[in-house]
Protein backbone atom coordinates (compact mmCIF):
# COMPACT_ATOMS: atom_id res chain seq x y z
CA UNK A 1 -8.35 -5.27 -91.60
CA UNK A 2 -5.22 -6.88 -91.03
CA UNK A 3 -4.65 -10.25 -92.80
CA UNK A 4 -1.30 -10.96 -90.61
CA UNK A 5 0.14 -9.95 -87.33
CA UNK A 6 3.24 -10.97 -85.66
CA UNK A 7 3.32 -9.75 -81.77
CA UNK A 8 7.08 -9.79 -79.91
CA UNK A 9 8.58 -13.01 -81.85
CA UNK A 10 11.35 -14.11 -80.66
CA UNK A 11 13.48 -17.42 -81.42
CA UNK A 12 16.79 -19.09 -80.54
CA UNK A 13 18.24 -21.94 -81.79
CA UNK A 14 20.53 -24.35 -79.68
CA UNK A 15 24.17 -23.30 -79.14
CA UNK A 16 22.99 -19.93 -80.13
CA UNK A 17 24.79 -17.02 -77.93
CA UNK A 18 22.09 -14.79 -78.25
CA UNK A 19 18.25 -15.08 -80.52
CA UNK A 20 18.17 -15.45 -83.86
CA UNK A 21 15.15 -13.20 -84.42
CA UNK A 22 13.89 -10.93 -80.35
CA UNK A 23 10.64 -8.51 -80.42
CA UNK A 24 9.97 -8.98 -83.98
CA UNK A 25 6.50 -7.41 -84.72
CA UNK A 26 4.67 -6.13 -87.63
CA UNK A 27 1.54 -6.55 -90.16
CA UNK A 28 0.19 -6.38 -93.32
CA UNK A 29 -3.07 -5.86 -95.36
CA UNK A 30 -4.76 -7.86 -98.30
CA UNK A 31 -2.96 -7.26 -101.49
CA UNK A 32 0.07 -5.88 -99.79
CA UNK A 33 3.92 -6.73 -101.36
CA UNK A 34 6.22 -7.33 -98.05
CA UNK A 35 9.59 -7.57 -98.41
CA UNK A 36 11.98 -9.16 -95.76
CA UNK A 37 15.49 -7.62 -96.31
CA UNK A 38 18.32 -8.20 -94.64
CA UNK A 39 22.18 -9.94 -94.79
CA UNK A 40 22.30 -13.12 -94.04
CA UNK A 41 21.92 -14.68 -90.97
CA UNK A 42 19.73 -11.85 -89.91
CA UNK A 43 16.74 -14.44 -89.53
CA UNK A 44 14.53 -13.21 -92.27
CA UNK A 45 13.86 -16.93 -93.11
CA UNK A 46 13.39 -18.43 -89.91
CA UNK A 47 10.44 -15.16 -89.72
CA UNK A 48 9.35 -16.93 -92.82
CA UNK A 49 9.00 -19.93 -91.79
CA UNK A 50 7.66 -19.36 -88.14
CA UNK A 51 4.50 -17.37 -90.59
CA UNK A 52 4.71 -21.15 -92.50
CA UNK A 53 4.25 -22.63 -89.19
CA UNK A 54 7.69 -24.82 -90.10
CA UNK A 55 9.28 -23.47 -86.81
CA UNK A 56 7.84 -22.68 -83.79
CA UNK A 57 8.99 -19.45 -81.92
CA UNK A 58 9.90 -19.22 -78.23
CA UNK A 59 7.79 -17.07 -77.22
CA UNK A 60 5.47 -14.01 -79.32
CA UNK A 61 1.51 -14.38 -81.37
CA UNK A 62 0.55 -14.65 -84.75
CA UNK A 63 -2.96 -13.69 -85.53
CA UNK A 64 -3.92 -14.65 -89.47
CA UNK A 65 -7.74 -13.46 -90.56
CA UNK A 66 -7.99 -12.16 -87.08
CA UNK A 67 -7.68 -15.96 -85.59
CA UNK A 68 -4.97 -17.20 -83.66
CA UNK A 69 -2.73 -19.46 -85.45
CA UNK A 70 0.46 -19.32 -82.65
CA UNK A 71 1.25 -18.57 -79.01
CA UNK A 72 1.23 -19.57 -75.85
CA UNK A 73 -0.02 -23.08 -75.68
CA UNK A 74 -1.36 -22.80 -79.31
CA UNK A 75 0.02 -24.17 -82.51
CA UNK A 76 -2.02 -24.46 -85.99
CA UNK A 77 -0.29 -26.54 -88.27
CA UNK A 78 1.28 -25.62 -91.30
CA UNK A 79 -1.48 -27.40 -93.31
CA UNK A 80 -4.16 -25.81 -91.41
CA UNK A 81 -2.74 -22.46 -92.43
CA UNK A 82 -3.83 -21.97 -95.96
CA UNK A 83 -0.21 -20.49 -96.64
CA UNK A 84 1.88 -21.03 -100.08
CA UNK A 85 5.01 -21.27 -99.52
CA UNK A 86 7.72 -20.52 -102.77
CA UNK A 87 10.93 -22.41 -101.35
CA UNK A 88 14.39 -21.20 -102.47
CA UNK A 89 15.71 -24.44 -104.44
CA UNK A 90 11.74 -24.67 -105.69
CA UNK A 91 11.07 -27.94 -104.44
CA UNK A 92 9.27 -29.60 -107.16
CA UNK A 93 8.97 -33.19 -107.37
CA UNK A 94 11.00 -34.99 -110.53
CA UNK A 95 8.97 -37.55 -110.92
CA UNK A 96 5.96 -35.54 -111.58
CA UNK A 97 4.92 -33.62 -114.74
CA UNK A 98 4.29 -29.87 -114.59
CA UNK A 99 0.80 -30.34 -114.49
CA UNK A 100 1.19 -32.93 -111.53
CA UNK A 101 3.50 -30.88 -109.41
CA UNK A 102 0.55 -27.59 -109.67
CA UNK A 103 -2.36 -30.26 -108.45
CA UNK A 104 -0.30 -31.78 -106.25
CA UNK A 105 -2.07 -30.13 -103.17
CA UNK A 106 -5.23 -30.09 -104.88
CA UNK A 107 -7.81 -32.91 -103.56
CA UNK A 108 -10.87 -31.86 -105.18
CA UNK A 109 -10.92 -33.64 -108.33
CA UNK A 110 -14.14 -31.70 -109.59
CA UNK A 111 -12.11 -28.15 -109.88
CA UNK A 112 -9.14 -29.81 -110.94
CA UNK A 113 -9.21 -28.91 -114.45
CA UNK A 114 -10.41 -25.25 -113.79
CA UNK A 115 -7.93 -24.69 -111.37
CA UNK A 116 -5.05 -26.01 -113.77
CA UNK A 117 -6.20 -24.26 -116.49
CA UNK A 118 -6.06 -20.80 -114.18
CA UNK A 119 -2.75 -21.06 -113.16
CA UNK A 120 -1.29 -22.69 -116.75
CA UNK A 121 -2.85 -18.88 -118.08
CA UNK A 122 -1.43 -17.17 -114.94
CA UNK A 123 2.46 -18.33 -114.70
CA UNK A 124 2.06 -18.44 -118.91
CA UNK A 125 3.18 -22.19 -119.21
CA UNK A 126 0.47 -23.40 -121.82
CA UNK A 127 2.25 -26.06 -123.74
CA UNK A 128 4.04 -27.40 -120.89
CA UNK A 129 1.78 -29.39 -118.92
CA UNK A 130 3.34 -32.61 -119.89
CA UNK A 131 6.80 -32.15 -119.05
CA UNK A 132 8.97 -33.08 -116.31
CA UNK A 133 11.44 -30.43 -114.15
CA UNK A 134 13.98 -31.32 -115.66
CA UNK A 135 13.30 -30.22 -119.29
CA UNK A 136 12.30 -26.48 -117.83
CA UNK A 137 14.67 -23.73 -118.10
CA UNK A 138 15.10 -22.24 -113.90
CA UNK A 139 12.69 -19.61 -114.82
CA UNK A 140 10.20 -22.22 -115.74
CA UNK A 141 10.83 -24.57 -113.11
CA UNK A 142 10.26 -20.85 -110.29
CA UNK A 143 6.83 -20.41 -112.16
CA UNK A 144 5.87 -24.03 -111.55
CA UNK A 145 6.48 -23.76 -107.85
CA UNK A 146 4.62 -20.43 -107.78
CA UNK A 147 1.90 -22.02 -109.79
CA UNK A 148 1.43 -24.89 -107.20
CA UNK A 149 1.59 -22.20 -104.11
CA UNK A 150 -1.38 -20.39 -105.87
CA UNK A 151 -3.26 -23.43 -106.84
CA UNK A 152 -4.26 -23.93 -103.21
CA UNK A 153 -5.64 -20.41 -103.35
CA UNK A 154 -3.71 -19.26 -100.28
CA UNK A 155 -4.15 -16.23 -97.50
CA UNK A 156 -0.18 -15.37 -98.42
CA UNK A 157 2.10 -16.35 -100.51
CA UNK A 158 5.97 -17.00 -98.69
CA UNK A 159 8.65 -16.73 -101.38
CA UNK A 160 11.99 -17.34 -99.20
CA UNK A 161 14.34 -15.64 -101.92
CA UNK A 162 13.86 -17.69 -105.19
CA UNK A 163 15.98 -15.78 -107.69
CA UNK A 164 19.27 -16.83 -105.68
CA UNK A 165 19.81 -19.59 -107.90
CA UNK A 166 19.40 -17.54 -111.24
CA UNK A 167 21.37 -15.73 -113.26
CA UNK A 168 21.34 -11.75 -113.78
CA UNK A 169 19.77 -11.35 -116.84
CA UNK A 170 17.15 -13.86 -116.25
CA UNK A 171 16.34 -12.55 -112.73
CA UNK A 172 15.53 -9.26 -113.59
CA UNK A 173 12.97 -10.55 -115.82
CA UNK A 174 11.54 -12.73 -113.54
CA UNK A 175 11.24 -10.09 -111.00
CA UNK A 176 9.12 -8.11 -112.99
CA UNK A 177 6.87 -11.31 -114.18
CA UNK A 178 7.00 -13.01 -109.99
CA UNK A 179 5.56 -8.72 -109.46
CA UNK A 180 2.94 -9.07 -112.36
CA UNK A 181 1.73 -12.83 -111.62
CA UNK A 182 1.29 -12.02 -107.42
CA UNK A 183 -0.86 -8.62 -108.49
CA UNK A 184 -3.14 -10.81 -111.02
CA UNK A 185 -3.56 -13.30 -108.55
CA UNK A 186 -4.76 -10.33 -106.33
CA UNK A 187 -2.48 -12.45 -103.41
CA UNK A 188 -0.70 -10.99 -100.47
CA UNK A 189 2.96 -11.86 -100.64
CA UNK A 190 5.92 -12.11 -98.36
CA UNK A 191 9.02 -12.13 -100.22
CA UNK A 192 12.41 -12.53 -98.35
CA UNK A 193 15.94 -11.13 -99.81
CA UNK A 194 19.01 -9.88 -99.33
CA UNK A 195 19.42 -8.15 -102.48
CA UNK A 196 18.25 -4.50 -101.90
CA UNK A 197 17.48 -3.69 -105.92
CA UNK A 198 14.70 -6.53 -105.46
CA UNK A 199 13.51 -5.57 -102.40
CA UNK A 200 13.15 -1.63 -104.48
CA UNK A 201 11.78 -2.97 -107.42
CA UNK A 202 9.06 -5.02 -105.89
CA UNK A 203 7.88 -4.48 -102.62
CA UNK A 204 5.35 -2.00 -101.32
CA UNK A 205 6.26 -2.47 -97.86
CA UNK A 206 10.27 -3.42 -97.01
CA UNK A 207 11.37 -4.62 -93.95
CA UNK A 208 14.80 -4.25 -92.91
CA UNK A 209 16.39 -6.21 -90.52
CA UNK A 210 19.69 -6.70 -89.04
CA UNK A 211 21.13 -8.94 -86.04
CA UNK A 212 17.64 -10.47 -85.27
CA UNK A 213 16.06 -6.98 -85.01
CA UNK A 214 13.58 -4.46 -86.99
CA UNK A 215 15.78 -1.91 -88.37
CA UNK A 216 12.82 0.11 -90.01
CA UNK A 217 10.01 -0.55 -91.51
CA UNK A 218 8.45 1.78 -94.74
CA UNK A 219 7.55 1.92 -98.46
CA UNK A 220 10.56 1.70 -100.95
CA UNK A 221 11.07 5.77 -101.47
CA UNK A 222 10.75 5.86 -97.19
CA UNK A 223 13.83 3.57 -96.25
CA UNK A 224 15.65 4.57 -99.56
CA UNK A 225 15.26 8.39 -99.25
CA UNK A 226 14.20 8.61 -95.35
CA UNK A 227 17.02 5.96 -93.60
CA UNK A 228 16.24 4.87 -90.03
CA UNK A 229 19.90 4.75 -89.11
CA UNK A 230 23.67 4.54 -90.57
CA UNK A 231 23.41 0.76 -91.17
CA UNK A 232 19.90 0.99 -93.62
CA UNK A 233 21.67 4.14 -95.44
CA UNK A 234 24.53 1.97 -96.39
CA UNK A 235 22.19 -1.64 -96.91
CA UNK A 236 19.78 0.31 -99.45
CA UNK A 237 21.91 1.67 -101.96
CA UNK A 238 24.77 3.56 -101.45
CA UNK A 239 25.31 6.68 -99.66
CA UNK A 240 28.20 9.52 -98.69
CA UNK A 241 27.73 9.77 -94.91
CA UNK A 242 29.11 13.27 -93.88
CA UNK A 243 29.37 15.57 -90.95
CA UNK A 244 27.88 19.32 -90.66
CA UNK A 245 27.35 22.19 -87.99
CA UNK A 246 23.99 23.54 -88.20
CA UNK A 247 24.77 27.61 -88.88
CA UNK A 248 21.28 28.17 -89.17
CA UNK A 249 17.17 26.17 -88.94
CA UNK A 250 17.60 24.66 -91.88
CA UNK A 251 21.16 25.38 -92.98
CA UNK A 252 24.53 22.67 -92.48
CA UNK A 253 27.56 23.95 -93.14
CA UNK A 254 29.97 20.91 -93.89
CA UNK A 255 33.14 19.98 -96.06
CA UNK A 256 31.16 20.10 -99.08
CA UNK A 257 29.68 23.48 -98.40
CA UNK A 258 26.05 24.50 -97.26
CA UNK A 259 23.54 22.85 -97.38
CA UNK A 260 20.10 23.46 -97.05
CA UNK A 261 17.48 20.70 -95.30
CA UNK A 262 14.02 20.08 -94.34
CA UNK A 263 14.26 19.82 -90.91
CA UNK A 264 14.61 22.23 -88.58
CA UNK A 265 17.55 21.94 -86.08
CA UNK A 266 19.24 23.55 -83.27
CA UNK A 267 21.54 26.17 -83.88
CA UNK A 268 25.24 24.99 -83.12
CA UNK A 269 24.50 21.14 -83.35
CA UNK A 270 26.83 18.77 -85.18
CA UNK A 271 24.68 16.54 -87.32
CA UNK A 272 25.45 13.52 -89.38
CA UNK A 273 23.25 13.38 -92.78
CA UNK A 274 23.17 11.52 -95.90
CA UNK A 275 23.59 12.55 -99.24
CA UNK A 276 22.49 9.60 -102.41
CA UNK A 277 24.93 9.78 -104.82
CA UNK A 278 21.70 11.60 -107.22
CA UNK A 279 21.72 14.10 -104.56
CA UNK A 280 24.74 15.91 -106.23
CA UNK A 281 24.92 18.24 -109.05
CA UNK A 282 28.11 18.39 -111.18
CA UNK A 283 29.46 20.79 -113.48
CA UNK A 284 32.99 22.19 -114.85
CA UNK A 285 32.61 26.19 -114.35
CA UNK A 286 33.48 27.19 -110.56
CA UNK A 287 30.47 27.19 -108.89
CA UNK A 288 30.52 24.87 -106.28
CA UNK A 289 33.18 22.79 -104.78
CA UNK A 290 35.85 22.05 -106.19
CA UNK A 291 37.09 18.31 -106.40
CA UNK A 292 39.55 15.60 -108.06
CA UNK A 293 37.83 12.59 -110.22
CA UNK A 294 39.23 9.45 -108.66
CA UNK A 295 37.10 6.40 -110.67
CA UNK A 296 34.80 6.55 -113.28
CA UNK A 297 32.44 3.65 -113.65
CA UNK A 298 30.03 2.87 -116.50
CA UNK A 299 26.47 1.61 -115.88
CA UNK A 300 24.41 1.95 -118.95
CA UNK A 301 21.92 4.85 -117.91
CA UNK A 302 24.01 6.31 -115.39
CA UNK A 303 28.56 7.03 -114.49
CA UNK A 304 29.37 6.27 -110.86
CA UNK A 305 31.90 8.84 -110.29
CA UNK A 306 34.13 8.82 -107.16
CA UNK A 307 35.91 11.88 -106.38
CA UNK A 308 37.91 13.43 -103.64
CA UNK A 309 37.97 17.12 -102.09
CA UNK A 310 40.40 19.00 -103.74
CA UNK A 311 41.78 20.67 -100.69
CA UNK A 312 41.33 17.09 -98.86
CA UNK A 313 41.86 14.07 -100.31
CA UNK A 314 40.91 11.83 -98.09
CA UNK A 315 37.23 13.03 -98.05
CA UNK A 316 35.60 11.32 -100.81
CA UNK A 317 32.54 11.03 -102.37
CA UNK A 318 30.12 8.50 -104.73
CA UNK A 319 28.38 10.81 -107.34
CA UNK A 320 25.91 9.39 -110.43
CA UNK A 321 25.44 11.56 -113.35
CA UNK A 322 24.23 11.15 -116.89
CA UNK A 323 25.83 8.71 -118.82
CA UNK A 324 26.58 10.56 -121.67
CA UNK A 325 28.75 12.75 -119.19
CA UNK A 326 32.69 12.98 -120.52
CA UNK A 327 34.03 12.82 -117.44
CA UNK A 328 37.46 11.29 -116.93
CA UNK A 329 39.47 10.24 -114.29
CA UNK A 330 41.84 13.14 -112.81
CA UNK A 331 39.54 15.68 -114.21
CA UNK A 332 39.08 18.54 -112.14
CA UNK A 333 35.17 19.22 -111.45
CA UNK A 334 32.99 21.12 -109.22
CA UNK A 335 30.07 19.53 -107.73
CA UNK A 336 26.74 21.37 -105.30
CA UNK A 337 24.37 19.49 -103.68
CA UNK A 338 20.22 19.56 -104.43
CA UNK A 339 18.01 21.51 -102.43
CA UNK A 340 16.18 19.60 -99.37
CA UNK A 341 18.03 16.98 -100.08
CA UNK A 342 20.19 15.56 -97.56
CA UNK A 343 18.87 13.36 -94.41
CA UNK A 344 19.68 13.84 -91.16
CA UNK A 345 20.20 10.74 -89.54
């Protein structure tokens, strides 16, 4: 069954040349992860906040449960919604302890204490109950807000990107406590970013958008691996974009030699695939092609290497390889690519 629909949304603000979001559609089940992803001013949060019910679109439906809740003549407000929504600067109230701000929405004074004593265990703020937003670290202030979303024991969960305001080391642990918390909750979650490795690391649905419109729509390893177009290769991740002739079904023959595909294609076409930097093999005897190191970057686990064809320098390339690699700029190297690995697009 699906727990949320959107049917040909479209919105425009005033003084806009064109809409901010046209034709958006899409669903998802209970339990489901959905990620929003996008650059800004794409309109992944006015899609979040149409679902809130804090804008109203120009035209499209929204069915929640299987009911209704927008179109033509028909508007449920957003307090009739029984939707949390996470907002980016967290919106908690100052005045108001942590244990105030999670009951806030809560009117039934009889399951107040359960309920409190629920989400203290679920967002792992025992101790804290008694203090004010302004004595929490960010990460502690984020769980509050996600506590008092949960409290009202919502359909779905909005998050409208609410690591922006943290810093790198602290977001990537709060990613991976936000992921754990949502699944424990057993809650359906729509969570909107523009920062692809969150979108990866989370989600079990991603929606890409660009310009107001549904780029693709697929699990993590489908839009990373499996790119809808040019612009969703190069938004997820990075990746060399080359040109090939296909010599044979399942053979291109390109700059960086042959290589073999999936698909099967026409005989004589010119294709444009992808390769992920992974995609590439490197070593230092002959076999393969030979090229110039141009960069060598460290990442912990992995070197981004960017080289250049030997024979043509201005074709260059993004390569990872293990870190413990001693590769060094204006080394000479020869690199193949991995079987049925390149995409066409």
């Amino acid at each position: 069954m699906k727990l949320l629909e959107l049917v040909k949304i479209s919105k425009s603000f005033e003084n806009s040349k064109s809409p901010i979001i046209e034709d958006i559609s899409f669903s998802l089940n209970q339990g489901e992860f959905v990620t929003l992803l996008g650059p800004s001013g794409c309109g992944k949060t006015t899609i979040l906040r149409i679902i809130a019910g804090l804008e109203i679109p120009d035209t499209g439906d929204i069915y929640l449960n299987e009911k209704q809740i927008n179109g033509k003549n028909l508007f449920i407000p957003p307090y009739l919604r029984n939707i949390g929504m996470v907002f980016q600067n967290y919106a908690l109230f100052p005045h108001l302890t942590v244990k105030e701000n999670i009951l806030f929405g809560v009117k039934d004074k009889t399951i107040r204490n359960s309920i409190l004593n629920e989400i203290i265990k679920e967002i792992n703020l025992k101790g804290l109950e008694h203090r004010y937003p302004s004595e929490l670290s960010g990460g502690e202030q984020q769980r509050v807000a996600l506590g008092r979303a949960l409290a009202q024991k919502p359909s779905i969960i909005l998050l409208d990107e609410p690591f922006s305001s943290l810093d790198a080391q602290l977001k990537h642990s709060m990613r991976d406590e936000l992921k754990e918390i949502i699944q424990e909750a057993n809650t359906t979650a729509i969570f909107v970013t523009h920062d692809q490795s969150d979108a990866l690391a989370m989600s079990n649905k991603i929606i890409v958008l660009d310009k107001g419109h549904i780029q693709q729509i697929g699990t993590p390893q489908q839009v990373y691996f499996e790119p809808s177009s040019k612009f969703v290769s190069t938004f997820i991740g990075e990746a060399n974009i080359i040109l090939g002739e296909v010599i044979d079904d399942t053979i291109i023959n390109s700059d960086i030699g042959r290589v073999k595909i999936k698909n099967s294609l026409k005989k004589g076409e010119t294709v444009t695939f992808i390769l992920r930097p992974s995609d590439f093999i490197i070593s230092t005897d002959t076999l393969g092609i030979k090229v110039l190191v141009k960069t060598v970057s460290f990442y912990g686990s992995i070197l981004k290497v960017k080289v250049c064809l030997y024979d043509k320098p201005t074709l260059q390339y993004i390569i990872y390889t293990d870190a413990k690699e001693n590769i060094k700029v204006n080394d000479i190297i020869f690199i193949s690519v991995k079987q049925n690995s390149a995409h066409i697009l």
